[in-house]
N, C-alpha and C. Protein backbone atom coordinates (compact mmCIF):
# COMPACT_ATOMS: atom_id res chain seq x y z
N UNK A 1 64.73 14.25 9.76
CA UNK A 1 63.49 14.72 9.16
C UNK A 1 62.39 14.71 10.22
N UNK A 2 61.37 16.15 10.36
CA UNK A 2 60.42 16.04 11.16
C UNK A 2 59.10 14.82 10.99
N UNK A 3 58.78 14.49 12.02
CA UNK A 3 57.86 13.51 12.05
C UNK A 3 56.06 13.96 11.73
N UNK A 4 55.25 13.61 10.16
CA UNK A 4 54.36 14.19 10.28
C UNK A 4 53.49 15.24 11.11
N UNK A 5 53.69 14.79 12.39
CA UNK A 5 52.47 15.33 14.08
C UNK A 5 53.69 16.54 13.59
N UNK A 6 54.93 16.49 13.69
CA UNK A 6 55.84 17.79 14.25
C UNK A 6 55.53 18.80 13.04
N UNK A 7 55.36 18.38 11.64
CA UNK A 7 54.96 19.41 10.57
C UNK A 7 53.59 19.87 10.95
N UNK A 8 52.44 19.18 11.36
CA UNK A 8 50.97 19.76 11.07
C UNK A 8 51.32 20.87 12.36
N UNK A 9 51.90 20.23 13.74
CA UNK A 9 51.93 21.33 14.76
C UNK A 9 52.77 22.45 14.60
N UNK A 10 53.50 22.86 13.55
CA UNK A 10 54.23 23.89 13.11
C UNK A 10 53.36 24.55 12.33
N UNK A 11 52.46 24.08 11.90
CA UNK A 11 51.47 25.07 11.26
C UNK A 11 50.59 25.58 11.68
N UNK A 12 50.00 24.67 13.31
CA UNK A 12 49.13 25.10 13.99
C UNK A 12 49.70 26.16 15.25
N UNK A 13 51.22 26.43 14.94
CA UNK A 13 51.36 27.16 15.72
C UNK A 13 51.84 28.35 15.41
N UNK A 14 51.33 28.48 13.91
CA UNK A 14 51.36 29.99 13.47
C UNK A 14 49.76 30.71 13.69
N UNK A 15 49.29 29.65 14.00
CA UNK A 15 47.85 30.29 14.04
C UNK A 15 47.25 31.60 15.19
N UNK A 16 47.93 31.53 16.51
CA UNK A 16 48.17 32.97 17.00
C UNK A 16 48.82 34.05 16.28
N UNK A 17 50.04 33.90 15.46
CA UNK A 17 50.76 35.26 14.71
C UNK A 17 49.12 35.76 13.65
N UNK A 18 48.54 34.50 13.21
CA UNK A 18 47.63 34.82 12.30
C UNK A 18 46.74 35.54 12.84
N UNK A 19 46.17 34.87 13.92
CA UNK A 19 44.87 35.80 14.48
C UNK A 19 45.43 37.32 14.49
N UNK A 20 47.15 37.34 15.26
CA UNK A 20 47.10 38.49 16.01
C UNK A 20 47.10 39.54 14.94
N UNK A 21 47.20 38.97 13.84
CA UNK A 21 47.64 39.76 12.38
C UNK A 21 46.15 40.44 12.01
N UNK A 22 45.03 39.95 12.61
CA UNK A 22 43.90 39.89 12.07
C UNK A 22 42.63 38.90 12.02
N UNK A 23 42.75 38.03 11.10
CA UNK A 23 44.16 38.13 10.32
C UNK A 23 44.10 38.79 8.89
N UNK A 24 45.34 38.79 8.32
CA UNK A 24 45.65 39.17 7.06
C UNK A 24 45.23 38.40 5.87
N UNK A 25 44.10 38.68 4.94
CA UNK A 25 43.82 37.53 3.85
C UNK A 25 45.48 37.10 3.16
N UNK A 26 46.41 37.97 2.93
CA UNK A 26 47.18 37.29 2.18
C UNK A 26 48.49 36.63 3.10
N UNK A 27 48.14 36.87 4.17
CA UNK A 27 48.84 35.86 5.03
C UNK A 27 48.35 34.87 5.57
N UNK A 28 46.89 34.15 5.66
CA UNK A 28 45.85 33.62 6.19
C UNK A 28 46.02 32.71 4.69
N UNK A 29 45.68 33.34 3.69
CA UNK A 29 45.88 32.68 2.11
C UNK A 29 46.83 31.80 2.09
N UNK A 30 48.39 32.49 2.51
CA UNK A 30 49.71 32.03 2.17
C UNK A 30 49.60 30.51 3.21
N UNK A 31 48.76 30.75 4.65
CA UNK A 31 48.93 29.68 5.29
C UNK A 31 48.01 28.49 4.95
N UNK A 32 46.99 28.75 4.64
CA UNK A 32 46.01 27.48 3.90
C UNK A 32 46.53 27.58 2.76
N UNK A 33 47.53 27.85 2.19
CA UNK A 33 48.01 27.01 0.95
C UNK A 33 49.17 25.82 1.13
N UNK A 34 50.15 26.60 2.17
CA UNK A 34 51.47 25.68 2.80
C UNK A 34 50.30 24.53 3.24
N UNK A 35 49.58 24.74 4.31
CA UNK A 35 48.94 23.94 5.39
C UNK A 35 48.17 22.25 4.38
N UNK A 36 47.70 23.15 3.51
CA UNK A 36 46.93 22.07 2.35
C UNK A 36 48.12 21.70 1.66
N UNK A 37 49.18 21.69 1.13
CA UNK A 37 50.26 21.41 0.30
C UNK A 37 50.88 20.39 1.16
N UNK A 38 51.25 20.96 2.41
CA UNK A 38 51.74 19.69 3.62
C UNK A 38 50.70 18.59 3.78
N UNK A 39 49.46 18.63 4.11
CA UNK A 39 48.53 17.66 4.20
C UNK A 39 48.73 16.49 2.90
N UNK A 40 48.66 17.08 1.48
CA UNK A 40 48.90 16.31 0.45
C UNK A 40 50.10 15.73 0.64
N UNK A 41 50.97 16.68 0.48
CA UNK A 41 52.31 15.48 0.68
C UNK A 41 52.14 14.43 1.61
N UNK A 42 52.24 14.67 3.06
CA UNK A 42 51.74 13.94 3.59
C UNK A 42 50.87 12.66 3.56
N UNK A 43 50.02 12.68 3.22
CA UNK A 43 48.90 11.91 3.14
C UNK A 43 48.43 11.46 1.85
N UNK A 44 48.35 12.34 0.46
CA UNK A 44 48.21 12.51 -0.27
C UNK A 44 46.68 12.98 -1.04
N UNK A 45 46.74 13.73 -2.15
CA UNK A 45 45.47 14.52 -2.47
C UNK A 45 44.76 14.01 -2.10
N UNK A 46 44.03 12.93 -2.64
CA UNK A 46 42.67 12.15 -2.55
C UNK A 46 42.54 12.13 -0.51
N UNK A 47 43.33 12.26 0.22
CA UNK A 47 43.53 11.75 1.59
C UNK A 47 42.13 12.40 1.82
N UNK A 48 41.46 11.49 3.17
CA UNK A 48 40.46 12.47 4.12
C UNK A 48 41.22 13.59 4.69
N UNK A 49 42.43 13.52 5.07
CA UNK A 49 42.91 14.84 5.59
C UNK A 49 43.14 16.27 4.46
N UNK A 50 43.66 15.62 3.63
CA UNK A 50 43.40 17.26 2.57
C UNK A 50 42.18 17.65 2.40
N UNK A 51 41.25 16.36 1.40
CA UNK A 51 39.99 16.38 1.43
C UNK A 51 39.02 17.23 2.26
N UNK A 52 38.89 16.72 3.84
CA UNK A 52 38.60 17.68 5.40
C UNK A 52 39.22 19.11 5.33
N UNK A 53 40.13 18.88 5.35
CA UNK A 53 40.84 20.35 5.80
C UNK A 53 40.19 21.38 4.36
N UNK A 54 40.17 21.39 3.10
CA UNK A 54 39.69 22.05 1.38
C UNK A 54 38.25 22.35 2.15
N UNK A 55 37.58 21.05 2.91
CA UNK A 55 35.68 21.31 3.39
C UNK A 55 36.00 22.32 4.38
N UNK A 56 36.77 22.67 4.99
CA UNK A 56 36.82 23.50 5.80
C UNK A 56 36.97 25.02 5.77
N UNK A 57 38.30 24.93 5.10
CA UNK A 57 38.56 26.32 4.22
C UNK A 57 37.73 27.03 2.81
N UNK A 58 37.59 26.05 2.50
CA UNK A 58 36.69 26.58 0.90
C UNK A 58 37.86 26.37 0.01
N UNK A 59 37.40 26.23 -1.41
CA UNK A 59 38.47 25.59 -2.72
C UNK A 59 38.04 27.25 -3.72
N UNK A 60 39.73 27.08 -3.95
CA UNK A 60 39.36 28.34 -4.86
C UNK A 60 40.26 29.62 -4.43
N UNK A 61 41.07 29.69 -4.98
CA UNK A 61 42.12 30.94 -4.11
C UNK A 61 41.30 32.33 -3.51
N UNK A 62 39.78 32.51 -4.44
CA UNK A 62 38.98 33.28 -3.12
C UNK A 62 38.75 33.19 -1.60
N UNK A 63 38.09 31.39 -2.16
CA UNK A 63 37.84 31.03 -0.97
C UNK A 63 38.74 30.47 -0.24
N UNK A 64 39.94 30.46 -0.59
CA UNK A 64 40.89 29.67 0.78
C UNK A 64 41.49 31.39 1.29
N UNK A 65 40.96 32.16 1.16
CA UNK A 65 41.75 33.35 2.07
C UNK A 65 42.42 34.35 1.02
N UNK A 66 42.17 34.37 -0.13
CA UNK A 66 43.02 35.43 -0.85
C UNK A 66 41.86 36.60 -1.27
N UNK A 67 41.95 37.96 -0.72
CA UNK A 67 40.47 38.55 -0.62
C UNK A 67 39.65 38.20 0.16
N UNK A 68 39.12 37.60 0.52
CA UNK A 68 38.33 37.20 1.83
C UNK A 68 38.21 37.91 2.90
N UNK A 69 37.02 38.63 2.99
CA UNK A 69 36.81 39.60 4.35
C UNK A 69 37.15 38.97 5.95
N UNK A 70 37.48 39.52 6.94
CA UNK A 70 37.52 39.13 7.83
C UNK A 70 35.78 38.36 8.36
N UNK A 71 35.00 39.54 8.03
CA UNK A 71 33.47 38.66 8.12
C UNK A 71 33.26 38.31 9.49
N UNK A 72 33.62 38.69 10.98
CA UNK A 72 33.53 38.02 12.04
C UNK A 72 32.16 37.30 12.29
N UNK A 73 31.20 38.01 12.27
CA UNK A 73 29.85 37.14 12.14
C UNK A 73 29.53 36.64 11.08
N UNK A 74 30.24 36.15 9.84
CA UNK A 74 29.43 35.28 9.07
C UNK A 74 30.59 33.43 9.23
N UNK A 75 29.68 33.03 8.99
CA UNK A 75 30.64 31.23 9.29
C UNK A 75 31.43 30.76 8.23
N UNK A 76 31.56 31.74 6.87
CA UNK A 76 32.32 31.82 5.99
C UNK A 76 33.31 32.52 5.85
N UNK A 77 33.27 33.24 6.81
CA UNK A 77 34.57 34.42 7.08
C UNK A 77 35.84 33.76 7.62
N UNK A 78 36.92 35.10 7.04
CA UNK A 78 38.21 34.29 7.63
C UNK A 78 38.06 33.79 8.99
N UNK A 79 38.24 34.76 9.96
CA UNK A 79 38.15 33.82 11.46
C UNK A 79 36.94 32.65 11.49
N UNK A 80 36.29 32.67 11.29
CA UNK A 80 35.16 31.29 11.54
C UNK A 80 36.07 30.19 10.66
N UNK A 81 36.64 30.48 9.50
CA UNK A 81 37.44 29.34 8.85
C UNK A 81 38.95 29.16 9.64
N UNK A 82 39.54 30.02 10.03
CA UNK A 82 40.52 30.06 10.80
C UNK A 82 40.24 28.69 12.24
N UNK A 83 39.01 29.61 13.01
CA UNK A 83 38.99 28.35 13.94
C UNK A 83 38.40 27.17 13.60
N UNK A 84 37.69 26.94 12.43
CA UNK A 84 37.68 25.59 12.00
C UNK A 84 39.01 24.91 11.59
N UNK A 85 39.62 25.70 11.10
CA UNK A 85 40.65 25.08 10.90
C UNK A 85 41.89 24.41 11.86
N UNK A 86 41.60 25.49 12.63
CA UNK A 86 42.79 25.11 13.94
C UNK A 86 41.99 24.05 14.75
N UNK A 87 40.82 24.24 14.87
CA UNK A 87 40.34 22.54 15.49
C UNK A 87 40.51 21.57 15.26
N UNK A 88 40.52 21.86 13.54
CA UNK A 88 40.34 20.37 12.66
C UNK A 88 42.03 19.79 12.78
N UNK A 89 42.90 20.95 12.79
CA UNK A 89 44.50 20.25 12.82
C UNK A 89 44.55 19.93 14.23
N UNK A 90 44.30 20.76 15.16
CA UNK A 90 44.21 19.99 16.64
C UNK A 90 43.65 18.67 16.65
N UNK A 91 42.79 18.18 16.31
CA UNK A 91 41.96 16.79 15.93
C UNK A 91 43.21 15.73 15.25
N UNK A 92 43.64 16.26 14.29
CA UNK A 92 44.63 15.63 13.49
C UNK A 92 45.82 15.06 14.08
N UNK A 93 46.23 16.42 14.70
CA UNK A 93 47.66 15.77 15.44
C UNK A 93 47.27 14.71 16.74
N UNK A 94 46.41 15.20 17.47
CA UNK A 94 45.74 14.12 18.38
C UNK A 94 45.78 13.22 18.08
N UNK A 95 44.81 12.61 17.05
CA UNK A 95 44.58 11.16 16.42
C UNK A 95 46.11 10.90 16.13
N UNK A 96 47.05 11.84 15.08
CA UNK A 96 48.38 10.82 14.67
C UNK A 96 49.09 10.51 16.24
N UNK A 97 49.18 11.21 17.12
CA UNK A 97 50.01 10.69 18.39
C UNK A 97 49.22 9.99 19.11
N UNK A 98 48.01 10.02 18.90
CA UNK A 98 48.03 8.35 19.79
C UNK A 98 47.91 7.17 18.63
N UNK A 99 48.01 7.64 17.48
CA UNK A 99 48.02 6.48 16.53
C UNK A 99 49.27 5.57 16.69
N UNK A 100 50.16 7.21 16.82
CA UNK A 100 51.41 7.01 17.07
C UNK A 100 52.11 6.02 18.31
N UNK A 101 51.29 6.49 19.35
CA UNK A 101 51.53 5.81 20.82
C UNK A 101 51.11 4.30 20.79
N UNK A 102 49.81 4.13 20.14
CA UNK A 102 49.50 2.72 19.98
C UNK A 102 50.61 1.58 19.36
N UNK A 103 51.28 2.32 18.21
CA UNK A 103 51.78 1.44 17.50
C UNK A 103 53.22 1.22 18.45
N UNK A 104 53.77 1.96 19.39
CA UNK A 104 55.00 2.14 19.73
C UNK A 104 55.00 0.79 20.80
């Protein structure tokens, strides 16, 4: 079984197919739904990590990417949520591998 860090970085490494897509709201959608569904399992609902990641994307199948204009200049648009998002999982996996490294 993959090790939490190895699931979040499988998601952060669809995030080029996404851009290059556009990206696509209903592929951008499909991925902040997996991406938030893994976080919960993971961690679980109430977690700061689902919690963070929902402040990031927006709640609401509008607002997590289903319909959602690309919007490049507004900070609510897909790409502005896109690279919040890919920061915020870059941040994530960081912290779990050296959480990780500490404890080893």
């Amino acid at each position: 079984m993959s090790a939490p860090v190895e699931k979040i970085q499988r998601q952060l490494d669809q995030v080029p197919w996404l851009r290059g897509r556009g990206p696509v709201s209903y592929n951008y959608g499909q991925w902040v739904d997996e991406t938030h569904h893994l976080l919960v399992t993971l961690f679980g609902e109430d977690s700061p990590e689902a919690r963070e990641f929902l402040e990031i994307v927006g709640e609401g199948a509008e607002a997590r990417g289903w319909g959602l204009p690309l919007a490049p200049t507004n900070q609510w648009g897909m790409q502005a949520r896109l690279e919040r998002a890919e920061t915020y999982l870059q941040l994530l996996v960081s912290d779990k591998r050296s959480s990780r490294a500490s404890t080893a």
